[in-house]
C-alpha atoms as a PDB file:
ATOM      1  CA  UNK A   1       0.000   0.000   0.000  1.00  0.00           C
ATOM      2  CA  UNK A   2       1.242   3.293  -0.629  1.00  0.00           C
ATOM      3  CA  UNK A   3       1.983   6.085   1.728  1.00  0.00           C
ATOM      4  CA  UNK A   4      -0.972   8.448   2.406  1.00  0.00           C
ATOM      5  CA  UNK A   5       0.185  12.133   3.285  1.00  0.00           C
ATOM      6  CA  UNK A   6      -1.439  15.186   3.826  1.00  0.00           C
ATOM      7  CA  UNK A   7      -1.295  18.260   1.642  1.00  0.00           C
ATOM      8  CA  UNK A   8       1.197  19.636   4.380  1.00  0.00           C
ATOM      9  CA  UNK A   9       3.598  16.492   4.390  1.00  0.00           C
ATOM     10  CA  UNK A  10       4.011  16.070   0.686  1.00  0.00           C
ATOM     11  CA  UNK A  11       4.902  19.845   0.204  1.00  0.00           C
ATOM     12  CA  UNK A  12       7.375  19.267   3.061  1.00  0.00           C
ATOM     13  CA  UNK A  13       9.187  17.334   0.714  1.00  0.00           C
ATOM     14  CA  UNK A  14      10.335  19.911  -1.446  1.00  0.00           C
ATOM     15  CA  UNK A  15      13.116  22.013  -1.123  1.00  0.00           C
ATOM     16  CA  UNK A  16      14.197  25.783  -2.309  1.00  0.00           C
ATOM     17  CA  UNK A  17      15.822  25.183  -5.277  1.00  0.00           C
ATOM     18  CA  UNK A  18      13.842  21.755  -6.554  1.00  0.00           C
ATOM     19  CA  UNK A  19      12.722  21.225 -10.148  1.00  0.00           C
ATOM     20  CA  UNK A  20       8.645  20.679  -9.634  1.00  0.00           C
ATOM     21  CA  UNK A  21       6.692  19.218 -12.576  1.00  0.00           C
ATOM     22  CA  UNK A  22       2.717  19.566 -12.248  1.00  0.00           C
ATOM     23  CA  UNK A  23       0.265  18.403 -14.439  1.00  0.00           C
ATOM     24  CA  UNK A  24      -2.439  19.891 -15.654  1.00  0.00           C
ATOM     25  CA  UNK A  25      -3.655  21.820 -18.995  1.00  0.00           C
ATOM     26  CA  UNK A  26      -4.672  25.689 -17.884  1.00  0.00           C
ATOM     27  CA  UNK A  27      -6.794  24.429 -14.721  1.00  0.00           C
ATOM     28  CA  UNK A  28      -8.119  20.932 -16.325  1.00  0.00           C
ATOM     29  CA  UNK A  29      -6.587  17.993 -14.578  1.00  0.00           C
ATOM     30  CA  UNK A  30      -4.399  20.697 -12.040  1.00  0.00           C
ATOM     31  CA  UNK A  31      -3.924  19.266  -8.419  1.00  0.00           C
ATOM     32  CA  UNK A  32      -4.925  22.327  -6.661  1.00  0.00           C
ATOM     33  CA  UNK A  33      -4.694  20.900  -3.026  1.00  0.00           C
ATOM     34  CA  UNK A  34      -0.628  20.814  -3.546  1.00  0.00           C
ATOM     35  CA  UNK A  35      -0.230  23.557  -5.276  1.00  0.00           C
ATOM     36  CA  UNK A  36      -1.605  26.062  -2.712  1.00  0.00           C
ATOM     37  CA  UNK A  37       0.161  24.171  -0.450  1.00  0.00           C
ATOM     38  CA  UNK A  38       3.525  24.974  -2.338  1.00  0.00           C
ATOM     39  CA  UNK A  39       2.339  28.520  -2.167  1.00  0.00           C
ATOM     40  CA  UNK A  40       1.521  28.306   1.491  1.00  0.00           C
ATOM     41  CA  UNK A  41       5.097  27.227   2.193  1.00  0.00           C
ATOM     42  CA  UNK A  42       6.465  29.467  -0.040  1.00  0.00           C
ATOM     43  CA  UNK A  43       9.424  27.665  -0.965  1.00  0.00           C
ATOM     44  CA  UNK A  44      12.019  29.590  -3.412  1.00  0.00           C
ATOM     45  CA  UNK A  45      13.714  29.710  -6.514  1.00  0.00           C
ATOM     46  CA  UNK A  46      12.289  26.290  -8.101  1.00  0.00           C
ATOM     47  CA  UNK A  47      12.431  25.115 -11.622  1.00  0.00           C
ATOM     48  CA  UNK A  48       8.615  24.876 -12.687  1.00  0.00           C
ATOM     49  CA  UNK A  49       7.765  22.189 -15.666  1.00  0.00           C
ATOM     50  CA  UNK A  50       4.476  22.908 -16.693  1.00  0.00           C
ATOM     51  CA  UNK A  51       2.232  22.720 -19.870  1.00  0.00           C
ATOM     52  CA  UNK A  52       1.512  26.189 -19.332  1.00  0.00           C
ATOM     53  CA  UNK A  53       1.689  28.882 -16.350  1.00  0.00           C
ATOM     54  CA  UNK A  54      -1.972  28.958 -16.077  1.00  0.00           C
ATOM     55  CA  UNK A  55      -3.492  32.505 -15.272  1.00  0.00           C
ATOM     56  CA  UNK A  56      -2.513  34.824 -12.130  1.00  0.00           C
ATOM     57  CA  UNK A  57      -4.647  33.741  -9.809  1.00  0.00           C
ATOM     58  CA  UNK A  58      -5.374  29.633 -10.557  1.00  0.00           C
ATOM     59  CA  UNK A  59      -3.283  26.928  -9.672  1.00  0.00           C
ATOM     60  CA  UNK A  60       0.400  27.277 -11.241  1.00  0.00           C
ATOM     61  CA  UNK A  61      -0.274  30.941 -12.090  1.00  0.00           C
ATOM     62  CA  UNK A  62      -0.446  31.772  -8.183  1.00  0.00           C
ATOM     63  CA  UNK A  63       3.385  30.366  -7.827  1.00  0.00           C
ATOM     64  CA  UNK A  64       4.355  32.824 -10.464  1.00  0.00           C
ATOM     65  CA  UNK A  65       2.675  35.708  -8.815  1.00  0.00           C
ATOM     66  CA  UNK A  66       4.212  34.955  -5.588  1.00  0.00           C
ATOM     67  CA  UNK A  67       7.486  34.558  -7.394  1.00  0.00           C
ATOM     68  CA  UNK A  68       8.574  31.163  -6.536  1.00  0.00           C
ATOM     69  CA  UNK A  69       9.784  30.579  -9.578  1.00  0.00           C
ATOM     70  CA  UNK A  70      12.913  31.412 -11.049  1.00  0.00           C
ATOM     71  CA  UNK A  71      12.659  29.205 -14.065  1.00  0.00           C
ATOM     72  CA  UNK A  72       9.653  27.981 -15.485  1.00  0.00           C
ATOM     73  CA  UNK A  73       9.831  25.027 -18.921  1.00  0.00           C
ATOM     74  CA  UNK A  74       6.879  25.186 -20.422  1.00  0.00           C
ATOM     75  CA  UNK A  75       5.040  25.441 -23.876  1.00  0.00           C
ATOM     76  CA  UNK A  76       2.960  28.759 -23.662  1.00  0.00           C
ATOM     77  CA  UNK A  77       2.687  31.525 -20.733  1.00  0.00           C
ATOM     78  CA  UNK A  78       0.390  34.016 -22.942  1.00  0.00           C
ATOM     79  CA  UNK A  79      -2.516  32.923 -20.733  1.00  0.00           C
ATOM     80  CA  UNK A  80      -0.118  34.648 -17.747  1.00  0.00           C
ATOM     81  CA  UNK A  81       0.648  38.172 -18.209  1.00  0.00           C
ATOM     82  CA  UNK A  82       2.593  38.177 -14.930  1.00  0.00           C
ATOM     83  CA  UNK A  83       4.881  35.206 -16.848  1.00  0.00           C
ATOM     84  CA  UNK A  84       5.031  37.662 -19.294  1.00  0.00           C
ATOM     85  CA  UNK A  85       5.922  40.723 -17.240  1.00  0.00           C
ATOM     86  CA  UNK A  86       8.748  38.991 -15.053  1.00  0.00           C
ATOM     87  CA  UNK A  87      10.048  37.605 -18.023  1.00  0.00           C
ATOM     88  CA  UNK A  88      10.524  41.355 -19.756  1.00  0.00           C
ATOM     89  CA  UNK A  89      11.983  42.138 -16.548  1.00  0.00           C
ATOM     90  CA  UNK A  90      14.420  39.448 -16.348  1.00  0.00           C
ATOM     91  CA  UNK A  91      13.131  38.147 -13.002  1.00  0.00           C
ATOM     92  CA  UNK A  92      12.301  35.036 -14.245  1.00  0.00           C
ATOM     93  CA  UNK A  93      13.506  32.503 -16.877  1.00  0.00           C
ATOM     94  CA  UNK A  94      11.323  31.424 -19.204  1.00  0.00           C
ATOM     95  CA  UNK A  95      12.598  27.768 -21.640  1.00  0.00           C
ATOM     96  CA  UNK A  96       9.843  27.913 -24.369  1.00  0.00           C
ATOM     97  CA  UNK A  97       9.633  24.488 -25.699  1.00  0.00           C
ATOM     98  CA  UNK A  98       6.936  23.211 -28.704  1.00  0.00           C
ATOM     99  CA  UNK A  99       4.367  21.516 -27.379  1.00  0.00           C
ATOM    100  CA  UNK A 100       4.680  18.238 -29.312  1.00  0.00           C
ATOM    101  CA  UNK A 101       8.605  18.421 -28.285  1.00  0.00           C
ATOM    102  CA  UNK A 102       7.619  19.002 -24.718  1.00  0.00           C
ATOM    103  CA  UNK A 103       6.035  16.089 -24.352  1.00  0.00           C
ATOM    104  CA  UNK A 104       7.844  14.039 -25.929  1.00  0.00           C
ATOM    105  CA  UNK A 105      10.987  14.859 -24.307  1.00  0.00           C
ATOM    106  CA  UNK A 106       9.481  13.932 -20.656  1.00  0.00           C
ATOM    107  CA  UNK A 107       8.338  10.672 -22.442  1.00  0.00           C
ATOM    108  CA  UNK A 108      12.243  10.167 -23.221  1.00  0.00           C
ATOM    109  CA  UNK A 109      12.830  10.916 -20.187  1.00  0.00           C
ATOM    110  CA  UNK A 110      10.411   8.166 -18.381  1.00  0.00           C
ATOM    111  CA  UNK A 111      11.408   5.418 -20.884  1.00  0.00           C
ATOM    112  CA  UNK A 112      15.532   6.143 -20.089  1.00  0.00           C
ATOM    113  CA  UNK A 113      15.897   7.647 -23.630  1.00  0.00           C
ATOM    114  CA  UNK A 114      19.144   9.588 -24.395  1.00  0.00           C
ATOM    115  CA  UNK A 115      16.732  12.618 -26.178  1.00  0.00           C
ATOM    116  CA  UNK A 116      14.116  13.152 -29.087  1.00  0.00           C
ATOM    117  CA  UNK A 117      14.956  13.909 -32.652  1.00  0.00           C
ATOM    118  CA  UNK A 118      12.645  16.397 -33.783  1.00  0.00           C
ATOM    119  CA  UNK A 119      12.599  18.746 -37.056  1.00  0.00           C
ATOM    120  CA  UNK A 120      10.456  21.267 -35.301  1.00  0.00           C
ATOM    121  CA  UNK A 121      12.735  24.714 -34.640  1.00  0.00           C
ATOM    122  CA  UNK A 122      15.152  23.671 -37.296  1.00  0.00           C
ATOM    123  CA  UNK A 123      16.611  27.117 -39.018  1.00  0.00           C
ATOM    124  CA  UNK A 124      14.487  28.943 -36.087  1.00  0.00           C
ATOM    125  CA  UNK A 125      15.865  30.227 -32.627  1.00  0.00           C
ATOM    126  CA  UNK A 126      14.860  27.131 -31.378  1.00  0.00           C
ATOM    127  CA  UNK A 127      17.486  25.765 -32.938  1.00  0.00           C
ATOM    128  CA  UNK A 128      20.105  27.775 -31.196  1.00  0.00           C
ATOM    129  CA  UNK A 129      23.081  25.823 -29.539  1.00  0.00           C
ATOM    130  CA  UNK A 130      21.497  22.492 -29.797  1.00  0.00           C
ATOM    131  CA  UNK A 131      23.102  19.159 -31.471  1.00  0.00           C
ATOM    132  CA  UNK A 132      21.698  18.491 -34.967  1.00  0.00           C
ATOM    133  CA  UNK A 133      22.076  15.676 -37.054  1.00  0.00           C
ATOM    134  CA  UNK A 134      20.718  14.548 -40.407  1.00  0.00           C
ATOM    135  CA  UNK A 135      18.720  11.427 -40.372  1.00  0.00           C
ATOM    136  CA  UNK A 136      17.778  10.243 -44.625  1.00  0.00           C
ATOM    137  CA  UNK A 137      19.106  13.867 -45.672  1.00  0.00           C
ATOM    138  CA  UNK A 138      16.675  15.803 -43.115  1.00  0.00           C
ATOM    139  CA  UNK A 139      18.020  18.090 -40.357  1.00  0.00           C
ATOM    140  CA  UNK A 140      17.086  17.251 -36.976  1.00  0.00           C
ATOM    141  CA  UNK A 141      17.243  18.788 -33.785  1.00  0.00           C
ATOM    142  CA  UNK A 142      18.855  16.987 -30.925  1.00  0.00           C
ATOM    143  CA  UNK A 143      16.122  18.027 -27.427  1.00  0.00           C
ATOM    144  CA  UNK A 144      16.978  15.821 -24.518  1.00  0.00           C
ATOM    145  CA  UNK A 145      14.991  14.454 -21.808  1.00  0.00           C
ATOM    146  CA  UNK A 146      13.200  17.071 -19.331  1.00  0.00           C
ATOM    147  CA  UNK A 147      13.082  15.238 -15.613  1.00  0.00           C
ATOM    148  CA  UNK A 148      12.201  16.681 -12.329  1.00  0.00           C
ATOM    149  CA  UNK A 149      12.990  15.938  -8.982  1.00  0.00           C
ATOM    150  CA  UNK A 150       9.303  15.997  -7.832  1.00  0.00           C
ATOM    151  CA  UNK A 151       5.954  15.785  -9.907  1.00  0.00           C
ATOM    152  CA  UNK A 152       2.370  17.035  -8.300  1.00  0.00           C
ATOM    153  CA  UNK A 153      -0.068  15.420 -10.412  1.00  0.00           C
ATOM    154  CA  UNK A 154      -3.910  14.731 -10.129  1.00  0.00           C
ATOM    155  CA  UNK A 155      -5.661  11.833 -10.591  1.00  0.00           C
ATOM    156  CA  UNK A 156      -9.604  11.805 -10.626  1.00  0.00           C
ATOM    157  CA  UNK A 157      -9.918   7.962  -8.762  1.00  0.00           C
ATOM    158  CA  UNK A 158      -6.296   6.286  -7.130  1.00  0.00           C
ATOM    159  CA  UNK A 159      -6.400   2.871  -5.349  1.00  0.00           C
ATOM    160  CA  UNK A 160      -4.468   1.978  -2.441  1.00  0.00           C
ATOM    161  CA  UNK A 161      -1.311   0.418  -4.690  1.00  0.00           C
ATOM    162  CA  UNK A 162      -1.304   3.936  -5.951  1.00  0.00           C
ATOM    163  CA  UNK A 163      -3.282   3.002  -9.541  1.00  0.00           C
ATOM    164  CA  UNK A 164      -4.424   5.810 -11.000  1.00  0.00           C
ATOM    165  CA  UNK A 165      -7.594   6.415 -13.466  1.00  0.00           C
ATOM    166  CA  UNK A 166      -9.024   9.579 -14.786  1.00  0.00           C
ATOM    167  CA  UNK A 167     -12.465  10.939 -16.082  1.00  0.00           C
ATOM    168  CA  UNK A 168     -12.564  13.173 -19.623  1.00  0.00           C
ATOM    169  CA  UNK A 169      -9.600  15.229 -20.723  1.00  0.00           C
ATOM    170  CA  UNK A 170      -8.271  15.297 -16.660  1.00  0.00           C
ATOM    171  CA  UNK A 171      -4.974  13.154 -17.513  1.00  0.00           C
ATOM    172  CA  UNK A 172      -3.536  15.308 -20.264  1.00  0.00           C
ATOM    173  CA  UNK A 173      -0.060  15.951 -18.695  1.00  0.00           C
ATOM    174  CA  UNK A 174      -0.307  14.210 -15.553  1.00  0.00           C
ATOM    175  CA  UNK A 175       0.352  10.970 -16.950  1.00  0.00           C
ATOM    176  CA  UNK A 176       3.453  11.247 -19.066  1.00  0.00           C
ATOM    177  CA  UNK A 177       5.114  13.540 -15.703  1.00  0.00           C
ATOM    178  CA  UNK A 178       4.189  10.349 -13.072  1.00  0.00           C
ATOM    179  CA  UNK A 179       7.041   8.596 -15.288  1.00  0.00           C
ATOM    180  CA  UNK A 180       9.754  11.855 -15.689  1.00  0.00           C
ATOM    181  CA  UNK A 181      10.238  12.218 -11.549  1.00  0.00           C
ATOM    182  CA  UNK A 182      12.371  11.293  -9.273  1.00  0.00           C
ATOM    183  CA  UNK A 183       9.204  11.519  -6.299  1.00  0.00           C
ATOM    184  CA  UNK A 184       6.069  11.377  -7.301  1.00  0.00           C
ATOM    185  CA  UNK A 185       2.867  12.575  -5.626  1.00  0.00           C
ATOM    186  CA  UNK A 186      -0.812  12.346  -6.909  1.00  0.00           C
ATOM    187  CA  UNK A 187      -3.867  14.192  -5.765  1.00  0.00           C
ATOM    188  CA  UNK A 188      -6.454  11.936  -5.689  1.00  0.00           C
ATOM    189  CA  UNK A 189     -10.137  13.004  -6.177  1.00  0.00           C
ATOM    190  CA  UNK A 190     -11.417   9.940  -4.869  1.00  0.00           C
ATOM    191  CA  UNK A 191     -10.039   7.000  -2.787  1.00  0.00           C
ATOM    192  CA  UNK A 192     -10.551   3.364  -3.393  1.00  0.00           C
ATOM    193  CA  UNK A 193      -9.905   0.033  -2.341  1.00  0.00           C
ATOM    194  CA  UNK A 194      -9.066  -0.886  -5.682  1.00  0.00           C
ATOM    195  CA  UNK A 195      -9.414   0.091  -9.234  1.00  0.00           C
ATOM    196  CA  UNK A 196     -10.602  -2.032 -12.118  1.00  0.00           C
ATOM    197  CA  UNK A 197      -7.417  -3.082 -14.174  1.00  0.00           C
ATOM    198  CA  UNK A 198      -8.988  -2.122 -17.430  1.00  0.00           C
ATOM    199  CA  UNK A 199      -9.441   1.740 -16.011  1.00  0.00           C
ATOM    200  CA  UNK A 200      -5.796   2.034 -14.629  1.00  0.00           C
ATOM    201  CA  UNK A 201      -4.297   4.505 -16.618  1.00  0.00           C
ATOM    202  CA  UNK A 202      -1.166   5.032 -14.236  1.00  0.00           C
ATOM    203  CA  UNK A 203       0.270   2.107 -12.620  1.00  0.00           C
ATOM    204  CA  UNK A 204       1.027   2.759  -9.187  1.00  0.00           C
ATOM    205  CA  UNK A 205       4.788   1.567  -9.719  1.00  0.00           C
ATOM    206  CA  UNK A 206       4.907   5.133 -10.874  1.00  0.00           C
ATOM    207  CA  UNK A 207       3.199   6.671  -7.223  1.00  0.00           C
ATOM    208  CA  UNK A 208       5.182   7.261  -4.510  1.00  0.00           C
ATOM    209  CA  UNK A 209       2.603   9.304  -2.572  1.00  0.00           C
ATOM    210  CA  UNK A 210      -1.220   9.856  -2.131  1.00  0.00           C
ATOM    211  CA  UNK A 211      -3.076  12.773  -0.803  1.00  0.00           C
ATOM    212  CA  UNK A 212      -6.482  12.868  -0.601  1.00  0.00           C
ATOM    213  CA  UNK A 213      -8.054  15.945  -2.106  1.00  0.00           C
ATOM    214  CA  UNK A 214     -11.020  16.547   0.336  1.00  0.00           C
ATOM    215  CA  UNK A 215      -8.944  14.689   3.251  1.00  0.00           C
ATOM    216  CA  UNK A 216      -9.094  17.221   6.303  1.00  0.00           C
ATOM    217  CA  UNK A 217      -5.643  18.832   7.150  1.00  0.00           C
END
């Protein structure tokens, strides 16, 4: 069985300085319990790895307003005009990454890849100090893998093994970061004994930690 923690125990794993993936596509599929947790602790200068930087005052959005982050990896922060505005300012560092790249360099990263060949960015900025190569006489750019030390994800039902399932559009990120972490820790909507195996969508060999989303602190 794995670990159950509170909100306030899984945040007091993370350190000032820690590379923090969490899921979640603008607010759909965010774990929101953790993340204002994160906020509540305020810990410092950590490496965000999001989809996006949501808007100022949801889920990842509030980290950047309270300027936790020093770096964020991400695909888009136009949705965030604080992003935006620290960024100009050169308080924050912003990695821009295409989306399809993004993902598929935390899935190289989860399956012990060495990096993803990818022709998006070539003769672009993107394509700035990076390894190419040409593969059948087409350039490629060389991305390697984005990990994390610690990934907040959600999971809309998670069984006691840590199996996690998910209704709708909910998973989007959250399942390729449970495999790109060094800790992970899922928000669960609900709790159960156990999940059907044909709904598991996250094997709980990937879980490290559950909290409860409406468990009491």
């Amino acid at each position: 069985m794995k670990s159950i923690l509170t909100a306030k125990e899984a945040i007091n794993l993370i350190k000032d300085g820690s590379k923090v993936m969490i899921g979640g596509f603008l607010s759909c599929g965010a774990p929101d319990k953790l993340i204002d947790e994160l906020v509540h602790q305020n810990h410092k200068n950590l490496t965000l790895i999001a989809n996006d930087t949501s808007v100022p005052d949801k889920d990842r959005g509030k980290l950047i307003v309270n300027k936790q982050v020093k770096k964020v990896i991400t695909t888009h922060i136009g949705t965030n005009p604080e992003t935006v505005r620290q960024y100009n300012s050169g308080e924050i560092e912003v990695d821009l990454v295409p989306m399809g790249t993004f993902y598929e360099r935390l899935r190289a990263k989860g399956s012990g890849l060495g990096g993803v060949l990818t022709p998006t960015g070539v003769g672009t900025l993107v394509e700035e100090n990076k390894q190419t190569m040409m593969v059948d006489g087409k350039k490629f750019i060389l991305d390697t893998p984005i990990g994390a030390d610690f990934a907040l994800i959600y999971g809309s039902k998670v069984d006691k093994f840590g199996n996690v399932s998910y209704y709708g559009t909910t998973r989007n990120s959250n399942v390729v970061m449970a495999t790109a972490a060094e800790t992970v820790i899922v928000e669960a909507e609900e709790f159960v004994d156990c999940i059907d195996p044909n709904e598991v969508i996250i094997p709980g060999i990937f879980i490290d930690y559950i909290v409860i989303r409406e468990e009491k602190d």
